[in-house]
PDB file of N, CA and C in Angstrom:
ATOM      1  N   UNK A   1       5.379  15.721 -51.921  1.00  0.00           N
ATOM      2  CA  UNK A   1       5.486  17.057 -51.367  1.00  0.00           C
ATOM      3  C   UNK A   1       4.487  17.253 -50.237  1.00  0.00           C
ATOM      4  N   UNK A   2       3.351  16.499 -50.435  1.00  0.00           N
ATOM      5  CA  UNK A   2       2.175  16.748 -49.621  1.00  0.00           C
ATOM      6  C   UNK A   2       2.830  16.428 -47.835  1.00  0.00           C
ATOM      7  N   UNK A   3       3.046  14.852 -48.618  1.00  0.00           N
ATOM      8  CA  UNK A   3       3.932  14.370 -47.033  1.00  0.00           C
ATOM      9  C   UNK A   3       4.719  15.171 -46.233  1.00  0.00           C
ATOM     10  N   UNK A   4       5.832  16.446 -46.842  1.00  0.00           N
ATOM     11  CA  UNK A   4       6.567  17.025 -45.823  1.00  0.00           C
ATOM     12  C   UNK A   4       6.406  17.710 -45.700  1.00  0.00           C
ATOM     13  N   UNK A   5       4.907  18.044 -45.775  1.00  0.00           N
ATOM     14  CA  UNK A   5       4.205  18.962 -45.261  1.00  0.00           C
ATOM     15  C   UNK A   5       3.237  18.794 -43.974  1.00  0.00           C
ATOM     16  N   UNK A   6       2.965  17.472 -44.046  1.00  0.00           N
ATOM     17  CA  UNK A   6       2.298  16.727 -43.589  1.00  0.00           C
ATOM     18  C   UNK A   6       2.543  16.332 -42.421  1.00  0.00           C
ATOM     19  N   UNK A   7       3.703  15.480 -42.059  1.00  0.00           N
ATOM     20  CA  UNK A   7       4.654  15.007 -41.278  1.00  0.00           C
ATOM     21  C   UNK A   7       4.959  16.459 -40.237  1.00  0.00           C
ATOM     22  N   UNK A   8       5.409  17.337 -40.448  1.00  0.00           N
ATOM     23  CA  UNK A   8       5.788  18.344 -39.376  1.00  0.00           C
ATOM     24  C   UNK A   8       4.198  19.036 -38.786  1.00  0.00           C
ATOM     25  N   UNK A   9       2.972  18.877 -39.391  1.00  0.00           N
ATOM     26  CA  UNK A   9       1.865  19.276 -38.796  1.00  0.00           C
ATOM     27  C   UNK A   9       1.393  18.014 -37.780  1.00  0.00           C
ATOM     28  N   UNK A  10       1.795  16.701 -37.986  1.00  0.00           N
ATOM     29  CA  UNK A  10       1.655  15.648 -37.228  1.00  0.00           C
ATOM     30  C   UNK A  10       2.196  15.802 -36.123  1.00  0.00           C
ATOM     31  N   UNK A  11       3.249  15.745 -36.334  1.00  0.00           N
ATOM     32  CA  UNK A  11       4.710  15.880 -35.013  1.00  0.00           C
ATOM     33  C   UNK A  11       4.052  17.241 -34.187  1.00  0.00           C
ATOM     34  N   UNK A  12       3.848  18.011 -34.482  1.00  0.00           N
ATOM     35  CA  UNK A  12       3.325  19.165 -33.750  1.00  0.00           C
ATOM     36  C   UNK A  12       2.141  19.515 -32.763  1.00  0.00           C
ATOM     37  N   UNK A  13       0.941  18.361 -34.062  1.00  0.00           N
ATOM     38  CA  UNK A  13      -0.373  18.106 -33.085  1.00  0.00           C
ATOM     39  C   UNK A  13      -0.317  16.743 -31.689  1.00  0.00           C
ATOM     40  N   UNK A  14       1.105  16.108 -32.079  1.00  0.00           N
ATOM     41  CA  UNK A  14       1.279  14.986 -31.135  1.00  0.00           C
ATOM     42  C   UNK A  14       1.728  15.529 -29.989  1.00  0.00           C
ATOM     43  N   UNK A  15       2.623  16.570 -29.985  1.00  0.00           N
ATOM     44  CA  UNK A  15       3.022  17.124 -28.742  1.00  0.00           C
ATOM     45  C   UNK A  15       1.818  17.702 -28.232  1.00  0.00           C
ATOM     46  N   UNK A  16       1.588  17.384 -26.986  1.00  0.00           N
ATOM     47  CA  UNK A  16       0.948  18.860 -26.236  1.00  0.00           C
ATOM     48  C   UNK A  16       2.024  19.069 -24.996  1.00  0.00           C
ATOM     49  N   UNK A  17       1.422  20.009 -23.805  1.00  0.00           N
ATOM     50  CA  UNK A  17       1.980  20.190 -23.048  1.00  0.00           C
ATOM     51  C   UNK A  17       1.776  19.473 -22.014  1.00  0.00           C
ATOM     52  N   UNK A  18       3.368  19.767 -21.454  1.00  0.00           N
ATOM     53  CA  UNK A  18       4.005  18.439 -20.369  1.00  0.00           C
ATOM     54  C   UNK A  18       3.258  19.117 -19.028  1.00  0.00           C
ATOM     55  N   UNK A  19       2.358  18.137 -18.197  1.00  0.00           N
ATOM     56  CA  UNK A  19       2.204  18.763 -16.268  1.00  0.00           C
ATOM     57  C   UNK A  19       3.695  19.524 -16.359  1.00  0.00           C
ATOM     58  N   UNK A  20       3.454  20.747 -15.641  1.00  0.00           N
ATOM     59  CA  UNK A  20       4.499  21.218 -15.047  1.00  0.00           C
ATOM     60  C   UNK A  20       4.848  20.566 -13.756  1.00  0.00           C
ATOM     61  N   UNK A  21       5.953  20.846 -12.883  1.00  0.00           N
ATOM     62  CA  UNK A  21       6.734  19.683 -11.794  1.00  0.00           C
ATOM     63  C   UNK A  21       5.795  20.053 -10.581  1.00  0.00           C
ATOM     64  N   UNK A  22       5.028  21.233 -10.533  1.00  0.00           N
ATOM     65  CA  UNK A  22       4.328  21.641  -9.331  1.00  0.00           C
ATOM     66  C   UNK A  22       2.796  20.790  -9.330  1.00  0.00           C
ATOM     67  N   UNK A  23       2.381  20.665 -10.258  1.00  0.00           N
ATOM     68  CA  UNK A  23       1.307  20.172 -10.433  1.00  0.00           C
ATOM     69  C   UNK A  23       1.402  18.148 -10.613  1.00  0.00           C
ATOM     70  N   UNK A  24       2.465  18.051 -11.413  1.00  0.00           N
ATOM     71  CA  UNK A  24       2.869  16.773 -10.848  1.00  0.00           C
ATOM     72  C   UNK A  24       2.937  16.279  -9.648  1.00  0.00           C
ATOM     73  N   UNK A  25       3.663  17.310  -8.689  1.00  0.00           N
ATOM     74  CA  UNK A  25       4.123  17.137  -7.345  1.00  0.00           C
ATOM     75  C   UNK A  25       2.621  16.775  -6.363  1.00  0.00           C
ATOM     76  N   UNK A  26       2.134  18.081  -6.706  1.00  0.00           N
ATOM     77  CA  UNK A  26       0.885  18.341  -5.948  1.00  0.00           C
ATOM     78  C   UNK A  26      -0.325  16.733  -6.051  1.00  0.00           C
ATOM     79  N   UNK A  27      -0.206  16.639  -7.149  1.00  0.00           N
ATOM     80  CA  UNK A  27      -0.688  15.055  -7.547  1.00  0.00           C
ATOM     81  C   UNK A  27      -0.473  14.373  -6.727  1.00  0.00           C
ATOM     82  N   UNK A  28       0.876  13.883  -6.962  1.00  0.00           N
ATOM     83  CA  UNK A  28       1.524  12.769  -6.082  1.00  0.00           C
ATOM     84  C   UNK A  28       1.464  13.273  -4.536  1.00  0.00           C
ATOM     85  N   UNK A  29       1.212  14.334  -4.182  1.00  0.00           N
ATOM     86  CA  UNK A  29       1.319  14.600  -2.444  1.00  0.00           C
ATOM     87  C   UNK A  29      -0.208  13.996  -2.213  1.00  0.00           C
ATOM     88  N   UNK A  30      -1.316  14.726  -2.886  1.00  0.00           N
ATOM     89  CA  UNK A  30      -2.644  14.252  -2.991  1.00  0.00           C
ATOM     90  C   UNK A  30      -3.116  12.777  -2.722  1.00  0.00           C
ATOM     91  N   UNK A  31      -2.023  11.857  -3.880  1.00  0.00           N
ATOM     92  CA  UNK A  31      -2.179  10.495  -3.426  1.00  0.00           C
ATOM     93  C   UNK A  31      -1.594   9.839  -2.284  1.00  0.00           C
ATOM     94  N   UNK A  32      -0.606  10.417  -2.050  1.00  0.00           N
ATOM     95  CA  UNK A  32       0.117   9.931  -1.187  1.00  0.00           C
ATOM     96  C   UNK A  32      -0.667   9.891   0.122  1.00  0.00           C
ATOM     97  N   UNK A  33      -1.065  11.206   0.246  1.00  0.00           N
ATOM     98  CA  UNK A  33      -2.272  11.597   1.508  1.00  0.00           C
ATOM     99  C   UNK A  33      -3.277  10.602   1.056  1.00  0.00           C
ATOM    100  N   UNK A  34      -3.848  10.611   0.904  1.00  0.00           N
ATOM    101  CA  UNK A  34      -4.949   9.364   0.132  1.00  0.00           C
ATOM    102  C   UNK A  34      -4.650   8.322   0.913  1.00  0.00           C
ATOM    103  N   UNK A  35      -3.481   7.629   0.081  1.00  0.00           N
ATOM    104  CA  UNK A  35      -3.056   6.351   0.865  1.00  0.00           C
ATOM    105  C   UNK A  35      -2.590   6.103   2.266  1.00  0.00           C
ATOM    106  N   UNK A  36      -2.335   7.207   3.147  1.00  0.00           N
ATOM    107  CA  UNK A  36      -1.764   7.077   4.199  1.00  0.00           C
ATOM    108  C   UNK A  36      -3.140   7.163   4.992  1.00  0.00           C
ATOM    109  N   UNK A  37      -4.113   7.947   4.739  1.00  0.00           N
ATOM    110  CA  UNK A  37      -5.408   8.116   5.045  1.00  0.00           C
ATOM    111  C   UNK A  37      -6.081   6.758   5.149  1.00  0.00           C
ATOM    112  N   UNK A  38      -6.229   6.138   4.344  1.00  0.00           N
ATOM    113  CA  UNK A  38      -6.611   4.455   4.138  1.00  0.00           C
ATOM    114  C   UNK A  38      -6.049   3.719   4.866  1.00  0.00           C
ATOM    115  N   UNK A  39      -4.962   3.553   4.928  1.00  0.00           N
ATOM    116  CA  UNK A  39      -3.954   3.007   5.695  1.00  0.00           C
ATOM    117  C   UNK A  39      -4.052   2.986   7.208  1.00  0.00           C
ATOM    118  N   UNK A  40      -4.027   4.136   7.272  1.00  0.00           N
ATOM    119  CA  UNK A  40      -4.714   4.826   9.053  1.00  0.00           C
ATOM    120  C   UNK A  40      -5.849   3.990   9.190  1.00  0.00           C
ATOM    121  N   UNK A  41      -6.733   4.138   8.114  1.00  0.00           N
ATOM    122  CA  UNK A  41      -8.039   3.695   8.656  1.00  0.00           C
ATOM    123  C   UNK A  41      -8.276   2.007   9.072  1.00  0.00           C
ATOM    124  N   UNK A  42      -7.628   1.453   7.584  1.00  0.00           N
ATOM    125  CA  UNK A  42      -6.985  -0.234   7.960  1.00  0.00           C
ATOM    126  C   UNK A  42      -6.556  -0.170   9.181  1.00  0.00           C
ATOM    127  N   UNK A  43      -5.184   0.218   9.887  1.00  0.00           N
ATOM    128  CA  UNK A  43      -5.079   0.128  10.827  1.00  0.00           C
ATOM    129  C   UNK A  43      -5.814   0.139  12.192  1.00  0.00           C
ATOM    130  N   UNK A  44      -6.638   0.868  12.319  1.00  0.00           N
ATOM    131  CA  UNK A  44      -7.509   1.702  13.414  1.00  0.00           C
ATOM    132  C   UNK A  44      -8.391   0.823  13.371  1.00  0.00           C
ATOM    133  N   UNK A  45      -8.737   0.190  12.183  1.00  0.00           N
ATOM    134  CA  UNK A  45     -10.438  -1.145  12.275  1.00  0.00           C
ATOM    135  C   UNK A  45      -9.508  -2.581  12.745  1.00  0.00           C
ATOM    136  N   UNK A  46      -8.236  -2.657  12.428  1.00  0.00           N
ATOM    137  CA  UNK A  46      -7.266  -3.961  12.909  1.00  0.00           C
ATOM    138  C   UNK A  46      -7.389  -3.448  14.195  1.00  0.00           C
ATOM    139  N   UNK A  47      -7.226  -3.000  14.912  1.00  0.00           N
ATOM    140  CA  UNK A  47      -6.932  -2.546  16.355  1.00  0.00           C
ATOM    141  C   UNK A  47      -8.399  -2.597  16.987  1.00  0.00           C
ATOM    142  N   UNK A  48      -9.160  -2.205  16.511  1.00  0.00           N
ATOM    143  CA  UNK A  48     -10.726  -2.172  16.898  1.00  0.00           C
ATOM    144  C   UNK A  48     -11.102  -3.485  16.968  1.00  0.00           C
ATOM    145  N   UNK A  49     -10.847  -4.481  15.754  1.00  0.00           N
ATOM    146  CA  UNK A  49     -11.030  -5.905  15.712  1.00  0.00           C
ATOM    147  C   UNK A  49     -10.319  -6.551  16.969  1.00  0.00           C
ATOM    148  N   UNK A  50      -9.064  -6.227  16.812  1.00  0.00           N
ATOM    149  CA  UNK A  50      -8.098  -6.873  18.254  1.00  0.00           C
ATOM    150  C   UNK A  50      -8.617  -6.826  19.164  1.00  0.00           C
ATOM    151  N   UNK A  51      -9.095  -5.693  19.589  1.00  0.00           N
ATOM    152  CA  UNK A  51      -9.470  -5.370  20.942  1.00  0.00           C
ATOM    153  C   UNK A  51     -10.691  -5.781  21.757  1.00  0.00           C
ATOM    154  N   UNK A  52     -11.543  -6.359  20.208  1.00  0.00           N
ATOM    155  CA  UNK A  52     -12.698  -6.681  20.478  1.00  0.00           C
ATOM    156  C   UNK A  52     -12.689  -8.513  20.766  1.00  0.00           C
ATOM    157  N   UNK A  53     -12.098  -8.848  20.446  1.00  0.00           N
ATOM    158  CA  UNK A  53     -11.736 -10.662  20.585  1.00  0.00           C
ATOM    159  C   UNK A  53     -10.814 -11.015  21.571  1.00  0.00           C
ATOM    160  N   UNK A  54     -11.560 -11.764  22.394  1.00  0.00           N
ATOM    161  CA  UNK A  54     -10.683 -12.431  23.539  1.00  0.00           C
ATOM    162  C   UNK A  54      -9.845 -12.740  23.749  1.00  0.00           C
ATOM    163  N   UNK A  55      -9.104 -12.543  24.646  1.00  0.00           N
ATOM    164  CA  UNK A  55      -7.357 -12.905  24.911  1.00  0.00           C
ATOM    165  C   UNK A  55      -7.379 -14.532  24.722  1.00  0.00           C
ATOM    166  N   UNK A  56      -6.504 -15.265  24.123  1.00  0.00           N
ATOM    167  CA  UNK A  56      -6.471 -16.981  24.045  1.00  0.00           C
ATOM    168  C   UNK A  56      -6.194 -16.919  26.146  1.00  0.00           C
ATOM    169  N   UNK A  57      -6.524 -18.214  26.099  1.00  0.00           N
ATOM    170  CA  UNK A  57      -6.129 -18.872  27.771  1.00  0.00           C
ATOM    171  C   UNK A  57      -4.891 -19.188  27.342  1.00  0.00           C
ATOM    172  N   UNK A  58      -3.689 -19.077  28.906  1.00  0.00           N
ATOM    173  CA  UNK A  58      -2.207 -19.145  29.018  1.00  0.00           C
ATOM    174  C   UNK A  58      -2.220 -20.637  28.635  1.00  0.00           C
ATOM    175  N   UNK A  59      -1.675 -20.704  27.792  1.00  0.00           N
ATOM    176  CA  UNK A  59      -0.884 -22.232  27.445  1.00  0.00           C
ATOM    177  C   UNK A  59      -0.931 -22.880  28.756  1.00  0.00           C
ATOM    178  N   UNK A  60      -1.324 -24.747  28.830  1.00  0.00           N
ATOM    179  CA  UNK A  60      -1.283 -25.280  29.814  1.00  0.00           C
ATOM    180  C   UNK A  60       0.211 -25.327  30.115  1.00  0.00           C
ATOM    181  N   UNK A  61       0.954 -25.959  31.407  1.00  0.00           N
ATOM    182  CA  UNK A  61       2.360 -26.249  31.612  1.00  0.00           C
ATOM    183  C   UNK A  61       2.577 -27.948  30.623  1.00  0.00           C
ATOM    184  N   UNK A  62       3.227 -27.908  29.947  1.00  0.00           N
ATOM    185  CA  UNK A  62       4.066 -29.367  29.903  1.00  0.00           C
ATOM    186  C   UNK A  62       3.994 -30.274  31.296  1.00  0.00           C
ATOM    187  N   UNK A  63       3.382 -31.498  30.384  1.00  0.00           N
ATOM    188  CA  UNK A  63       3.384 -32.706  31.375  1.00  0.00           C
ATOM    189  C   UNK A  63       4.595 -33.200  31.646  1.00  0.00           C
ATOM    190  N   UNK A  64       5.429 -33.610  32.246  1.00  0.00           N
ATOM    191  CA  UNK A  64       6.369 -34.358  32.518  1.00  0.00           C
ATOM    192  C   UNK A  64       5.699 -35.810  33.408  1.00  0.00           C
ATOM    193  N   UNK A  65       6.680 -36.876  32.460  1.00  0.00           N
ATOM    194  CA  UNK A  65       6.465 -38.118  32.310  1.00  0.00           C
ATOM    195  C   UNK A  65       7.264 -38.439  33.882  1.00  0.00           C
ATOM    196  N   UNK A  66       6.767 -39.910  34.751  1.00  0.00           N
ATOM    197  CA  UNK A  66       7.734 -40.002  35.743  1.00  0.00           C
ATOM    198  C   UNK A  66       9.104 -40.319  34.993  1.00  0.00           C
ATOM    199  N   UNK A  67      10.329 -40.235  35.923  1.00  0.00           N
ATOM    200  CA  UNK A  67      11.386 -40.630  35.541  1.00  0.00           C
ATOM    201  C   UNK A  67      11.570 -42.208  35.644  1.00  0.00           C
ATOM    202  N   UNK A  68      12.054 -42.733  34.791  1.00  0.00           N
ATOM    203  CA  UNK A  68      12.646 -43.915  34.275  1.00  0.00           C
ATOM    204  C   UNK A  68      13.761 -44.701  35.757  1.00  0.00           C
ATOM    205  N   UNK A  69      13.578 -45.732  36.162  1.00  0.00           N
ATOM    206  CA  UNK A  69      14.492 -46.583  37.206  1.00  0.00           C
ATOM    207  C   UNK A  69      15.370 -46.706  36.342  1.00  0.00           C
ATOM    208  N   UNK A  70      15.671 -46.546  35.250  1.00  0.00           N
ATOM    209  CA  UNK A  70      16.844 -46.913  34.125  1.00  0.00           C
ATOM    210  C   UNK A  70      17.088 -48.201  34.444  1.00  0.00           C
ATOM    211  N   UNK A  71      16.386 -49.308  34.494  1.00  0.00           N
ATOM    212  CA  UNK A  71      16.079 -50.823  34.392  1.00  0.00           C
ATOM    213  C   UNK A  71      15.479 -51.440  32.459  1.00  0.00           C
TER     214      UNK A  71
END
């Protein structure tokens, strides 16, 4: 008897309450901004790095060999 008494005070203290969808939302906008923020910033120090290191020198031209008497 104790048990089904027991059992429905369990089930009851296990629930709490669910985030509502606004506060979920607001979360996920929060991170989202977060990450795009970071992201920006990665970007902006890649570009800073680029800009700071020397262009390579233009590839030399290809040698060409003389042509062959076809002998």
């Amino acid at each position: 008897m104790r048990a089904v008494l027991l059992v429905p005070l369990l089930l009851l203290a296990a629930c709490k309450d669910e985030p509502r969808f606004e506060e979920r939302y607001d979360k996920a906008a929060k991170e989202i901004e977060a990450r795009a923020k970071a992201m920006d910033a990665d970007i902006a120090e890649s570009e800073k790095a680029d800009a700071a290191t020397p262009d390579l020198p233009e590839p030399a031209a290809p040698s060409n060999a003389p042509k062959s008497s076809g002998e």
